[in-house]
C-alpha atoms as a PDB file:
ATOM      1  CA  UNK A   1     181.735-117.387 106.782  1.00  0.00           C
ATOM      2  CA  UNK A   2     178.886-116.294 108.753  1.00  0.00           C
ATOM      3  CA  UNK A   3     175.577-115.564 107.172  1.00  0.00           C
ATOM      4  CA  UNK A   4     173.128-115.446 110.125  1.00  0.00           C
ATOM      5  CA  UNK A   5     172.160-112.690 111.310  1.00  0.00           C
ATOM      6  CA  UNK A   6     173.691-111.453 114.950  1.00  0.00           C
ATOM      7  CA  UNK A   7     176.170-114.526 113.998  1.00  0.00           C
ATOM      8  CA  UNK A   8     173.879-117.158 115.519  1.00  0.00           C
ATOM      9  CA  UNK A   9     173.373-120.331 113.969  1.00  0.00           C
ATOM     10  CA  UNK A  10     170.518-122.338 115.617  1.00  0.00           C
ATOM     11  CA  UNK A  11     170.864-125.968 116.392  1.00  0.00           C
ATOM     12  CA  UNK A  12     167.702-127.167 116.543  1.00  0.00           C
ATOM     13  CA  UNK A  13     164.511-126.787 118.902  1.00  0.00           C
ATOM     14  CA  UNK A  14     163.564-129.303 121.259  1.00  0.00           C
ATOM     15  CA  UNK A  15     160.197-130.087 123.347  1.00  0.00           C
ATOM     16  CA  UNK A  16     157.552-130.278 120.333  1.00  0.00           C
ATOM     17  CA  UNK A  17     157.611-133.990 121.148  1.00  0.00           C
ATOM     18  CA  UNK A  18     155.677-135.904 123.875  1.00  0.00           C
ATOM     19  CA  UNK A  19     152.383-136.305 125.161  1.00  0.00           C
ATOM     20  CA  UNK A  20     151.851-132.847 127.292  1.00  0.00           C
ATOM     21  CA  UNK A  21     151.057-130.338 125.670  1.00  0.00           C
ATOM     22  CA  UNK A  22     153.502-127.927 124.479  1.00  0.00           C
ATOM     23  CA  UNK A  23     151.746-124.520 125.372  1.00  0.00           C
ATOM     24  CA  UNK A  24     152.092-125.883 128.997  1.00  0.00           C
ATOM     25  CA  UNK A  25     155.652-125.774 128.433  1.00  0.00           C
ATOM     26  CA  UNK A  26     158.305-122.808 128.957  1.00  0.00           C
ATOM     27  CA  UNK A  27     159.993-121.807 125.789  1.00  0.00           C
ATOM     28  CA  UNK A  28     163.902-120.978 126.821  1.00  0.00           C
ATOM     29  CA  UNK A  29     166.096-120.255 124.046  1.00  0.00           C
ATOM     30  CA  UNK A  30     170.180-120.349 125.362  1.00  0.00           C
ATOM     31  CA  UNK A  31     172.809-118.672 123.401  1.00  0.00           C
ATOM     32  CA  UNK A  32     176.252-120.484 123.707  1.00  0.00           C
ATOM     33  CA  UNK A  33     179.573-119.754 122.506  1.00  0.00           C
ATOM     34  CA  UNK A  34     180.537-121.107 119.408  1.00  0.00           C
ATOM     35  CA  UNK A  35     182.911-123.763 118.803  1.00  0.00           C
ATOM     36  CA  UNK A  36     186.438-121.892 116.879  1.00  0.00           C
ATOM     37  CA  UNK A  37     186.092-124.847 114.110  1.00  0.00           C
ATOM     38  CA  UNK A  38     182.957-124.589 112.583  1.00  0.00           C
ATOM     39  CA  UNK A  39     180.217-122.232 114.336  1.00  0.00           C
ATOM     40  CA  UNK A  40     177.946-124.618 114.594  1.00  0.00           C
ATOM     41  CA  UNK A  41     179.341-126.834 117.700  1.00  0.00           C
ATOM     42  CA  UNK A  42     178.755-126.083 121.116  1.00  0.00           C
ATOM     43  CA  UNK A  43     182.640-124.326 122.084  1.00  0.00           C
ATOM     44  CA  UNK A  44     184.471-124.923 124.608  1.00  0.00           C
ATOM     45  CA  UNK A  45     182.831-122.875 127.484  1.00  0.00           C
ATOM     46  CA  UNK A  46     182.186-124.889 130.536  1.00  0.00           C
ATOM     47  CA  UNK A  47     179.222-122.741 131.945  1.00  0.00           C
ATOM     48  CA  UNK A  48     177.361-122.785 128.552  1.00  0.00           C
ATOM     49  CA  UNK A  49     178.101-127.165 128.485  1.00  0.00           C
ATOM     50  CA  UNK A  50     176.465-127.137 131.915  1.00  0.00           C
ATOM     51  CA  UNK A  51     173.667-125.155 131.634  1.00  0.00           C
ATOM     52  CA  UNK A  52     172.640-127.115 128.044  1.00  0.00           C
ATOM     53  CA  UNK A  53     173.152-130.709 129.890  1.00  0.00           C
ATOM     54  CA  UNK A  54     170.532-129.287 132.434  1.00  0.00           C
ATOM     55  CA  UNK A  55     168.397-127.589 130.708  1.00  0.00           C
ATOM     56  CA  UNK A  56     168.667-131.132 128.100  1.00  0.00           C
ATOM     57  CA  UNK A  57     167.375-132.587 131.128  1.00  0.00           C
ATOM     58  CA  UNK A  58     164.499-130.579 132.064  1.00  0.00           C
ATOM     59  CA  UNK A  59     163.962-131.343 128.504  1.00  0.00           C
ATOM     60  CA  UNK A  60     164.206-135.064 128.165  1.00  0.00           C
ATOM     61  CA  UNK A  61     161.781-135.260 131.388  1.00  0.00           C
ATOM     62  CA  UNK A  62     159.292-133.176 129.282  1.00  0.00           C
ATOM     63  CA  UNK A  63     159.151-129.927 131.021  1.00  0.00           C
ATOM     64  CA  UNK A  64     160.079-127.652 128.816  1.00  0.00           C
ATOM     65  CA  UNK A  65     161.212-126.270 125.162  1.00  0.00           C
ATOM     66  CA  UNK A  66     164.608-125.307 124.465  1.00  0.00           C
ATOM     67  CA  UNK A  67     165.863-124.102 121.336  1.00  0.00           C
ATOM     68  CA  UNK A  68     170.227-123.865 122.005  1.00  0.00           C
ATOM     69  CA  UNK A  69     171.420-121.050 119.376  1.00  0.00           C
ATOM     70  CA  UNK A  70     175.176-121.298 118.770  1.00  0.00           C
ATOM     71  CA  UNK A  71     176.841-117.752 118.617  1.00  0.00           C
ATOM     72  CA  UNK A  72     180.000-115.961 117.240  1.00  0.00           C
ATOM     73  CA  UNK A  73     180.975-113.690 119.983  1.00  0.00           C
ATOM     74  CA  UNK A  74     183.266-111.641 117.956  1.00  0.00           C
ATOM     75  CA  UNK A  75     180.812-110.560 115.335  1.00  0.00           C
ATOM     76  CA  UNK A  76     179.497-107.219 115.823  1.00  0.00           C
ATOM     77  CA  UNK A  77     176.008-107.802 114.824  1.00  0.00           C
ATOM     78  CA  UNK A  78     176.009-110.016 118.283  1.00  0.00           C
ATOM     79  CA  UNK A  79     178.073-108.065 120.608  1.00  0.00           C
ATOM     80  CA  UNK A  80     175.156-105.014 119.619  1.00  0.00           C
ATOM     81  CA  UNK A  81     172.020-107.160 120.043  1.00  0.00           C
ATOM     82  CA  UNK A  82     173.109-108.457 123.266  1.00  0.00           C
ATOM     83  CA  UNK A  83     174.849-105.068 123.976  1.00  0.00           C
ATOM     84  CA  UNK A  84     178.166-106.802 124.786  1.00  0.00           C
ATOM     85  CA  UNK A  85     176.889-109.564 127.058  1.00  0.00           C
ATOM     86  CA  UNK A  86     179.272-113.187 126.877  1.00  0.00           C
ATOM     87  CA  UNK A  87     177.696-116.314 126.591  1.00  0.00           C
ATOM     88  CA  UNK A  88     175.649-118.719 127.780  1.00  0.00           C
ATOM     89  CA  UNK A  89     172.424-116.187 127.568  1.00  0.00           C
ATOM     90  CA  UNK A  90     169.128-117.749 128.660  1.00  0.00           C
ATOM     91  CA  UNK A  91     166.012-115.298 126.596  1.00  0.00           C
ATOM     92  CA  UNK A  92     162.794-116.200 128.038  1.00  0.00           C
ATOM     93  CA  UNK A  93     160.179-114.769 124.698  1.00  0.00           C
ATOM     94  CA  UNK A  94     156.906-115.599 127.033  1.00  0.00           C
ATOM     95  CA  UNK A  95     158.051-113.386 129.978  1.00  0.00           C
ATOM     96  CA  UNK A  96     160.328-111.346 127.915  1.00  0.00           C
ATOM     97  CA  UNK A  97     162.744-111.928 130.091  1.00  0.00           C
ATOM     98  CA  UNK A  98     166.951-112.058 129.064  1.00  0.00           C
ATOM     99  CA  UNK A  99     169.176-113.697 131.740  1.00  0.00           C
ATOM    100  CA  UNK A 100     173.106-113.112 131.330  1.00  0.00           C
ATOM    101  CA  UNK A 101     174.580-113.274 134.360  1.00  0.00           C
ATOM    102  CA  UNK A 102     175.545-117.066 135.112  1.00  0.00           C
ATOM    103  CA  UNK A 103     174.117-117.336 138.237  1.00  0.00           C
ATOM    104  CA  UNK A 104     170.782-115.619 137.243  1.00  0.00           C
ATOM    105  CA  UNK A 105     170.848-118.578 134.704  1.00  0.00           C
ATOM    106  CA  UNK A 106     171.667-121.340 137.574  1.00  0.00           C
ATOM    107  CA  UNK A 107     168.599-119.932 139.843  1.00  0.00           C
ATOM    108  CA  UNK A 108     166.044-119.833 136.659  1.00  0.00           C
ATOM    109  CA  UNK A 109     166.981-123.441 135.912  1.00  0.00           C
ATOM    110  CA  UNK A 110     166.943-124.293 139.530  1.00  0.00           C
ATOM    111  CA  UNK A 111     163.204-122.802 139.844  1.00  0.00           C
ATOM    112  CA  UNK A 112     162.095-124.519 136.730  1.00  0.00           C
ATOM    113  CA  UNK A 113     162.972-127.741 138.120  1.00  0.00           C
ATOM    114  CA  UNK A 114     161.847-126.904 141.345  1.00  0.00           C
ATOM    115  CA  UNK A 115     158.236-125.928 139.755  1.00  0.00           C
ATOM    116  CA  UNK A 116     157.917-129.119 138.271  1.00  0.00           C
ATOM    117  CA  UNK A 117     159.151-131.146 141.631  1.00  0.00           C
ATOM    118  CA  UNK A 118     162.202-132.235 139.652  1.00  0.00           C
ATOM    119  CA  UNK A 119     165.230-133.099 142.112  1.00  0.00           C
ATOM    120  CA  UNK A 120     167.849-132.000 139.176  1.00  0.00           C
ATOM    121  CA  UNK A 121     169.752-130.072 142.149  1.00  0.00           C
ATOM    122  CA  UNK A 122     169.853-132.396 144.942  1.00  0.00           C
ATOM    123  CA  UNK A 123     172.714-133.929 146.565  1.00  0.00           C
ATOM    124  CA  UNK A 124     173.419-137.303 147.963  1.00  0.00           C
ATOM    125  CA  UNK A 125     173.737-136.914 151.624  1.00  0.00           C
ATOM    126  CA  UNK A 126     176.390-139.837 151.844  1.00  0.00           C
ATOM    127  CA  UNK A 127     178.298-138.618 149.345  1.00  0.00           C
ATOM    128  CA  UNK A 128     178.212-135.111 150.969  1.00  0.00           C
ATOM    129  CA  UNK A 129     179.226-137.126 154.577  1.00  0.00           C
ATOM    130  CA  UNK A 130     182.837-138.494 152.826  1.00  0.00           C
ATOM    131  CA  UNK A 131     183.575-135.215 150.948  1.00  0.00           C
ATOM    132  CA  UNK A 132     183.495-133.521 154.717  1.00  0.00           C
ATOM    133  CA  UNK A 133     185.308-136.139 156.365  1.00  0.00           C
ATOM    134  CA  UNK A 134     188.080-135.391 153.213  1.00  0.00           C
ATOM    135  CA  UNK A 135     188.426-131.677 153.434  1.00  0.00           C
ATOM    136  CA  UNK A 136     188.811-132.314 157.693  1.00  0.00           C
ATOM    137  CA  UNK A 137     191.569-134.498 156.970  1.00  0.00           C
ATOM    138  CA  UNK A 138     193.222-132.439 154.950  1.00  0.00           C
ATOM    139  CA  UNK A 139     192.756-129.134 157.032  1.00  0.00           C
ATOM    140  CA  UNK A 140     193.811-130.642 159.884  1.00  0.00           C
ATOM    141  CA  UNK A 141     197.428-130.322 161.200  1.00  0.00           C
ATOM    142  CA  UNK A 142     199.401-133.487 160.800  1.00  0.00           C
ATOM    143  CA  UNK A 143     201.661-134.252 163.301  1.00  0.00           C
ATOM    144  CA  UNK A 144     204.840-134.085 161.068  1.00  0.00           C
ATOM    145  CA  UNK A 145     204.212-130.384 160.255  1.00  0.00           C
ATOM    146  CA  UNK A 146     204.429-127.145 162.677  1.00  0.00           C
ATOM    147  CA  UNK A 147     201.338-126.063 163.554  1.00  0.00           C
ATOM    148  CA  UNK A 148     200.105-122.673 161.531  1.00  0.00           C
ATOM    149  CA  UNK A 149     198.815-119.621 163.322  1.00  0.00           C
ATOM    150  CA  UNK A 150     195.188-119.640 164.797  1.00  0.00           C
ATOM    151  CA  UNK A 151     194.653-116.347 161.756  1.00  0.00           C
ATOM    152  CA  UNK A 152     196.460-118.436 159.274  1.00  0.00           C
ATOM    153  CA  UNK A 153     194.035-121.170 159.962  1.00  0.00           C
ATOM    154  CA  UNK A 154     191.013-118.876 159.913  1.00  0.00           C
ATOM    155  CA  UNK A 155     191.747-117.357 156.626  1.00  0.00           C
ATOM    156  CA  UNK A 156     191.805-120.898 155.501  1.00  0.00           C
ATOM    157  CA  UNK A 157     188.768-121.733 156.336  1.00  0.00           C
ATOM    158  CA  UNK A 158     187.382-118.493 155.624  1.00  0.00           C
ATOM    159  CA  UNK A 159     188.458-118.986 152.206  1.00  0.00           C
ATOM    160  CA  UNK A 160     187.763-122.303 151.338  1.00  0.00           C
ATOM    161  CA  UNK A 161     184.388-121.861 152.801  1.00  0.00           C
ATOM    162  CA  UNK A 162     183.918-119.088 150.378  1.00  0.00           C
ATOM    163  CA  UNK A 163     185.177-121.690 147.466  1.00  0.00           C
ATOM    164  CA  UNK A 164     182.658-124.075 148.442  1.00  0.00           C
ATOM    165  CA  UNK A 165     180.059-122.046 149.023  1.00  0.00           C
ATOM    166  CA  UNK A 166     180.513-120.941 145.471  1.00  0.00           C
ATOM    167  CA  UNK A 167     180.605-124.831 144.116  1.00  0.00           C
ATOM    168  CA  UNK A 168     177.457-125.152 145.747  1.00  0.00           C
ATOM    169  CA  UNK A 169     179.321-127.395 148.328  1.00  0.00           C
ATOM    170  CA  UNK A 170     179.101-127.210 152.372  1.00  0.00           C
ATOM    171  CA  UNK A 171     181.098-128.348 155.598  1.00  0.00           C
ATOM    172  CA  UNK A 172     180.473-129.111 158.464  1.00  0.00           C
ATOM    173  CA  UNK A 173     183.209-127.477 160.924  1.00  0.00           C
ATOM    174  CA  UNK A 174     181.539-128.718 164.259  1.00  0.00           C
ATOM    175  CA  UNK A 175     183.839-132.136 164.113  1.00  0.00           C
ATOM    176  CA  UNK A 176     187.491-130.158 163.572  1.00  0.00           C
END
């Protein structure tokens, strides 16, 4: 039974506690999808998991307020005050900004954290190295199997280039 109104259920604010003080603080409120059991748990929606755990973060390092607002996305009261928009939604009340688009989301985290000097996005160059050195071995022709056409192999690349590029991943081609 939902009683809220717009079928949100809050779960709590965090970022009154801690020694800075909290007007220094941005306020983000993020709107996740609702778990099918109760309403009140965090569903199962992988981009509104990730964006809590690093927004929780920002949060634990003392950067900012977050209040995380579970939401019923088939109740009609939500669908109209977010005019249809699918969790995770990141409202912004100080700048009266709304951000629904995941990757408008990703880049408002990213430039919180890079405001406050906070490596939350960086990558281990080593690790990075050996994830390369992977994807060469396996794009490479063995010599057990025909070799594939020069355009088969650039639509390969082409797309798994694309892939990465969208898992925030890179490759180095120079050593194939």
């Amino acid at each position: 039974m939902d009683n809220s109104p717009h079928g949100i259920h809050s779960n709590g604010s965090f970022g009154d506690s801690g020694s800075s003080s909290p007007t220094n603080k941005p306020f983000l409120e993020l709107y996740v999808k609702a778990s099918g059991i109760d309403h009140r748990r965090i569903g199962a929606c992988l981009f509104c998991q990730e964006f809590w755990m690093e927004l929780y973060a920002l949060y634990e390092l003392g950067l900012i307020r977050v209040e995380v607002k579970t939401v019923n996305v088939n109740s009609e009261p939500f669908k109209k005050h977010f005019l249809g928009a699918q969790p995770p939604i990141l409202v912004e009340p100080e700048k009266q900004m709304t951000y629904s688009d995941n990757r408008e989301l990703e880049g408002r985290i990213f430039h919180i954290a890079k405001e406050f000097e906070v490596p939350l996005f960086e990558k281990d160059s080593a690790v990075e190295k050996k994830k390369s050195k992977v994807f060469i071995a396996i794009l490479k022709p063995s010599s057990n199997i025909k070799p594939i056409s020069t355009s088969s192999t650039t639509e390969v690349r082409s797309a798994t280039i694309f892939l990465l590029k969208l898992n925030r991943r890179s490759i180095n081609w120079s050593n194939s």
